[in-house]
C-alpha atoms as a PDB file:
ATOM      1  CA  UNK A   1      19.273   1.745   3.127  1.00  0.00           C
ATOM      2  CA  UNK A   2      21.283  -0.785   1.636  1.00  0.00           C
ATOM      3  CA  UNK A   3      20.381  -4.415  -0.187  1.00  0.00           C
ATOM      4  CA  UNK A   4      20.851  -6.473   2.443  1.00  0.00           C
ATOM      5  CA  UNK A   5      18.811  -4.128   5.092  1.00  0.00           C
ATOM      6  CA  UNK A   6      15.981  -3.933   2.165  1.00  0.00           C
ATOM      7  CA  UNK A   7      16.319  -7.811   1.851  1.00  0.00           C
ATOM      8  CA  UNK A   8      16.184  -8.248   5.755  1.00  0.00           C
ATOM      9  CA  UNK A   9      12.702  -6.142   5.914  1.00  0.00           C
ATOM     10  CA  UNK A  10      11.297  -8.433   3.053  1.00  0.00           C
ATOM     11  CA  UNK A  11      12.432 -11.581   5.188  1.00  0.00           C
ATOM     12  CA  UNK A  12      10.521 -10.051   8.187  1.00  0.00           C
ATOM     13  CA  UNK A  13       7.774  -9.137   6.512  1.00  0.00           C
ATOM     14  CA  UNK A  14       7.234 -12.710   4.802  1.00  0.00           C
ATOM     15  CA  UNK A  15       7.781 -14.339   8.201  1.00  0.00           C
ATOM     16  CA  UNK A  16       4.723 -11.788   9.336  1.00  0.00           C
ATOM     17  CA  UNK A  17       2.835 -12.855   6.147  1.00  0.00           C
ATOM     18  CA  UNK A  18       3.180 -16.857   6.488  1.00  0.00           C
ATOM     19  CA  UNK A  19       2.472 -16.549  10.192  1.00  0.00           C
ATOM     20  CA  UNK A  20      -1.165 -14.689   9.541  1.00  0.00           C
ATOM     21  CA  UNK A  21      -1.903 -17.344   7.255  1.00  0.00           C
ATOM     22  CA  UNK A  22      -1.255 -20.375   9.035  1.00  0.00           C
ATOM     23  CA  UNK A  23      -3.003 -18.693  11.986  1.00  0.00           C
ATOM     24  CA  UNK A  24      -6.246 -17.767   9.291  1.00  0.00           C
ATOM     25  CA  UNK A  25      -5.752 -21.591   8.435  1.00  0.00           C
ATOM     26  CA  UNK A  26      -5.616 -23.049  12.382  1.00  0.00           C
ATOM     27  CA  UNK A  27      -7.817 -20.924  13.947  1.00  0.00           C
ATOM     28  CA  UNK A  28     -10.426 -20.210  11.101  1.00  0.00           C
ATOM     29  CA  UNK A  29     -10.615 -23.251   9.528  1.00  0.00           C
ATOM     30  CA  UNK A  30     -14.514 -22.998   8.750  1.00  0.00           C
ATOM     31  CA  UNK A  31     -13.872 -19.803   6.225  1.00  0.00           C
ATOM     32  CA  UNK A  32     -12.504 -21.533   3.207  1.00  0.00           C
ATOM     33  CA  UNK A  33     -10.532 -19.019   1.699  1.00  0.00           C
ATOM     34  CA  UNK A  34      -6.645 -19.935   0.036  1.00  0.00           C
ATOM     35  CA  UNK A  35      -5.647 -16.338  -0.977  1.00  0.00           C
ATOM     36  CA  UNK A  36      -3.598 -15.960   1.635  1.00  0.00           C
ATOM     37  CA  UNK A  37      -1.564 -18.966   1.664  1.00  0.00           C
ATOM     38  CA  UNK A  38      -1.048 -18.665  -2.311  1.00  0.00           C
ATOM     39  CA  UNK A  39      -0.113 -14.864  -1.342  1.00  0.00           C
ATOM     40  CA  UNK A  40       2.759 -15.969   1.721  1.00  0.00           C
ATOM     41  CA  UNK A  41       3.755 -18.744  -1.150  1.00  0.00           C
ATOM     42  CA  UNK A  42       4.177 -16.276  -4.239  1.00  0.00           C
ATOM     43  CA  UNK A  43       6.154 -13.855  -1.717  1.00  0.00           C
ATOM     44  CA  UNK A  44       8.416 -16.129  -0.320  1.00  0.00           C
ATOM     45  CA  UNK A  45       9.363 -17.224  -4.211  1.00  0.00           C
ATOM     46  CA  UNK A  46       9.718 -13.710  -4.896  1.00  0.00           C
ATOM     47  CA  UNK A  47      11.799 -13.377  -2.095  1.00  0.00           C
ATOM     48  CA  UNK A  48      13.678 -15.965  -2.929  1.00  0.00           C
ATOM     49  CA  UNK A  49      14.609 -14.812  -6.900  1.00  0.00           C
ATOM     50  CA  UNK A  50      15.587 -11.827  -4.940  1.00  0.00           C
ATOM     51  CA  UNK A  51      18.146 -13.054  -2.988  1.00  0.00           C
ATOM     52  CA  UNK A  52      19.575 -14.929  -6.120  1.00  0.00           C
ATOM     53  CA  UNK A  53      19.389 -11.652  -8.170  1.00  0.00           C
ATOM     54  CA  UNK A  54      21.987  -9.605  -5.091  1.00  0.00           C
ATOM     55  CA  UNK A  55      24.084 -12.856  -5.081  1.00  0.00           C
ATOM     56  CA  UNK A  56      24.238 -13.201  -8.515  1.00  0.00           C
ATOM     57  CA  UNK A  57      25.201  -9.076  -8.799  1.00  0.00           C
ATOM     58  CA  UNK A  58      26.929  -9.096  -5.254  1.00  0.00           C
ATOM     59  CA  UNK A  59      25.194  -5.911  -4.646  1.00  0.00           C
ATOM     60  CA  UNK A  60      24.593  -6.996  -0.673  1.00  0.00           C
ATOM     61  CA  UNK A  61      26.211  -3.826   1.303  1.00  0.00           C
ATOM     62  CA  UNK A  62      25.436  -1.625  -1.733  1.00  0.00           C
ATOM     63  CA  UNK A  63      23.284   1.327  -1.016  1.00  0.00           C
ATOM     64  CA  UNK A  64      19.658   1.698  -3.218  1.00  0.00           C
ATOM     65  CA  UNK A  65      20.195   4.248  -5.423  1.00  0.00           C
ATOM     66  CA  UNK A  66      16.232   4.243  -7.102  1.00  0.00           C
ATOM     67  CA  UNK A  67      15.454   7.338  -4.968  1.00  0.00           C
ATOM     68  CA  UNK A  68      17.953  10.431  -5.105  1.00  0.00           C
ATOM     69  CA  UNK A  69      17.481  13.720  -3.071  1.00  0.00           C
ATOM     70  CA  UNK A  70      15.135  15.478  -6.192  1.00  0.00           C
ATOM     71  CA  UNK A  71      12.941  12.324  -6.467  1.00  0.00           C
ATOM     72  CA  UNK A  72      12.263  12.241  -3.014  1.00  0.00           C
ATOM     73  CA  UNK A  73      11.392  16.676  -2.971  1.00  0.00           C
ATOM     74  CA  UNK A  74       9.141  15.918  -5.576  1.00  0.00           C
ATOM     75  CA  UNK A  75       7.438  12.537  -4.168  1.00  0.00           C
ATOM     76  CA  UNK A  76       7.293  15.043  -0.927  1.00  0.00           C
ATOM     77  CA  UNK A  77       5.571  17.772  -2.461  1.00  0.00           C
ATOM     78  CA  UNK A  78       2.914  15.510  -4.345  1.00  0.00           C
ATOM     79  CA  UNK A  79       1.867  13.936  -1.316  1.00  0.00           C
ATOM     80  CA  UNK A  80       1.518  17.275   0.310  1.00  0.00           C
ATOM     81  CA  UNK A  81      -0.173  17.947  -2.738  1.00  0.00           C
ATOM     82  CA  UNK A  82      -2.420  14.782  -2.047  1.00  0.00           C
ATOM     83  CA  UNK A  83      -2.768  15.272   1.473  1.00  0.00           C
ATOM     84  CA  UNK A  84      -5.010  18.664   1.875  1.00  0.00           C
ATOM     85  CA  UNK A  85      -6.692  18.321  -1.352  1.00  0.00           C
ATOM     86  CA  UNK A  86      -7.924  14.788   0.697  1.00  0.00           C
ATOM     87  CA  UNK A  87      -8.334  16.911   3.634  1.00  0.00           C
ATOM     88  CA  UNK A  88     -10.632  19.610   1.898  1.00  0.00           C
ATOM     89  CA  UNK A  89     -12.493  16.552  -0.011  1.00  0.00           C
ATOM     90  CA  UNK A  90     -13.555  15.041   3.415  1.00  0.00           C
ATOM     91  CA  UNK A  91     -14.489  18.356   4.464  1.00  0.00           C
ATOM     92  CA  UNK A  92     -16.751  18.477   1.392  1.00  0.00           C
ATOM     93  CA  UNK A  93     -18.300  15.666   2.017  1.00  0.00           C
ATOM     94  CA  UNK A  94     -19.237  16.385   5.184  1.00  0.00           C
ATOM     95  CA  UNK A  95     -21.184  19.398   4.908  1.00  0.00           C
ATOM     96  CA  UNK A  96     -22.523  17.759   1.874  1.00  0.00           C
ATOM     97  CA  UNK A  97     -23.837  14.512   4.327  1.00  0.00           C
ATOM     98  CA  UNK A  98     -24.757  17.270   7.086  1.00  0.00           C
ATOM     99  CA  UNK A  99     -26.598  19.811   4.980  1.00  0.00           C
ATOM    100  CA  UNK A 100     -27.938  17.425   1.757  1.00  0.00           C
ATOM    101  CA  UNK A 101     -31.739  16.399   2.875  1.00  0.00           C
ATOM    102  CA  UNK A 102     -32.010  13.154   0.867  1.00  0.00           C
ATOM    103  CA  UNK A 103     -29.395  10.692   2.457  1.00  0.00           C
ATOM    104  CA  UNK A 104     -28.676   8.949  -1.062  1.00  0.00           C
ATOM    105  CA  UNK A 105     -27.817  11.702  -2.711  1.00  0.00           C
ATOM    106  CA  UNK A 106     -25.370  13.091   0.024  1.00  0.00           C
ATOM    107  CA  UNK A 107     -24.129   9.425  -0.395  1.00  0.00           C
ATOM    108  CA  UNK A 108     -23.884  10.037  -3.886  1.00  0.00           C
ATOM    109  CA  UNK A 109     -21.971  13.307  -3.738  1.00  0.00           C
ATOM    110  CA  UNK A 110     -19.845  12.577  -0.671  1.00  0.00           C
ATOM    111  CA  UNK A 111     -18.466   8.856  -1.488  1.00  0.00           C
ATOM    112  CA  UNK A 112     -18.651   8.466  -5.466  1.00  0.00           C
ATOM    113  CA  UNK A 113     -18.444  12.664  -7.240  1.00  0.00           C
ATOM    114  CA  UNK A 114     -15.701  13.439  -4.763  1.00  0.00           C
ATOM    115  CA  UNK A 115     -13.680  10.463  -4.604  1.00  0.00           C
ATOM    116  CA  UNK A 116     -13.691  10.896  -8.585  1.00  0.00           C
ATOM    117  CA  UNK A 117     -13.106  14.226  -8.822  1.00  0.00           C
ATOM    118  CA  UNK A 118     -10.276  13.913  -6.425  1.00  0.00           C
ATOM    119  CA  UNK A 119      -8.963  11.133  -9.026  1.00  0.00           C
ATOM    120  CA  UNK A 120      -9.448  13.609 -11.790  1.00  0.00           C
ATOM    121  CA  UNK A 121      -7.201  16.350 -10.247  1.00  0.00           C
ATOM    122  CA  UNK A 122      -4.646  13.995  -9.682  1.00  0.00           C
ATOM    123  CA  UNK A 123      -4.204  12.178 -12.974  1.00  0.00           C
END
């Protein structure tokens, strides 16, 4: 992937961004909520410091170098990694929902221990 291709998605995905929140603001206008339009706003400006920054280093039809062949193996392997020890933890908490008698504390154990023992294991 190159700059410009990278820039492009970032153009598309604003567009996507300012769209949903002129829509939130037409066709919702009773929820009073300006996150999103300060969110499309801060993006675009981002967006556009961007696109200064590759004109300024006319790096437009260069190719993004951030992620190399061993970065990506490793990145690979974590979230393998990631992905069945999630897999067992929602096993886990199932039979811990199905087979605990008192609903809170299968609650307990199924949406707060394992969530943090999951974060444990992976910090």
């Amino acid at each position: 992937m190159t700059y410009l291709q990278r820039f492009l998605l970032l153009i598309v995905l604003g567009i996507a961004l300012v769209y949903q929140a002129i829509a939130n603001f037409i066709y919702h206008p009773e929820v009073n909520n300006i996150l999103p339009s300060f969110l499309a706003l801060g993006y675009i400006v981002w967006i556009v410091q961007e696109g200064i920054k590759l004109r300024k280093n006319n790096k437009w039809h260069k190719k993004l170098r951030e992620r190399d062949e061993r970065t990506r193996q490793c990145s690979m392997k974590a979230g393998y990694i990631a992905f069945w020890f999630n897999i067992i933890a929602t096993i886990l908490a199932f039979i811990l929902i199905v087979n605990t008698s008192t609903p809170l504390l299968s609650f307990f154990n199924a949406f707060v221990l394992l969530p943090c023992l999951s974060l444990a294991v992976l910090v």
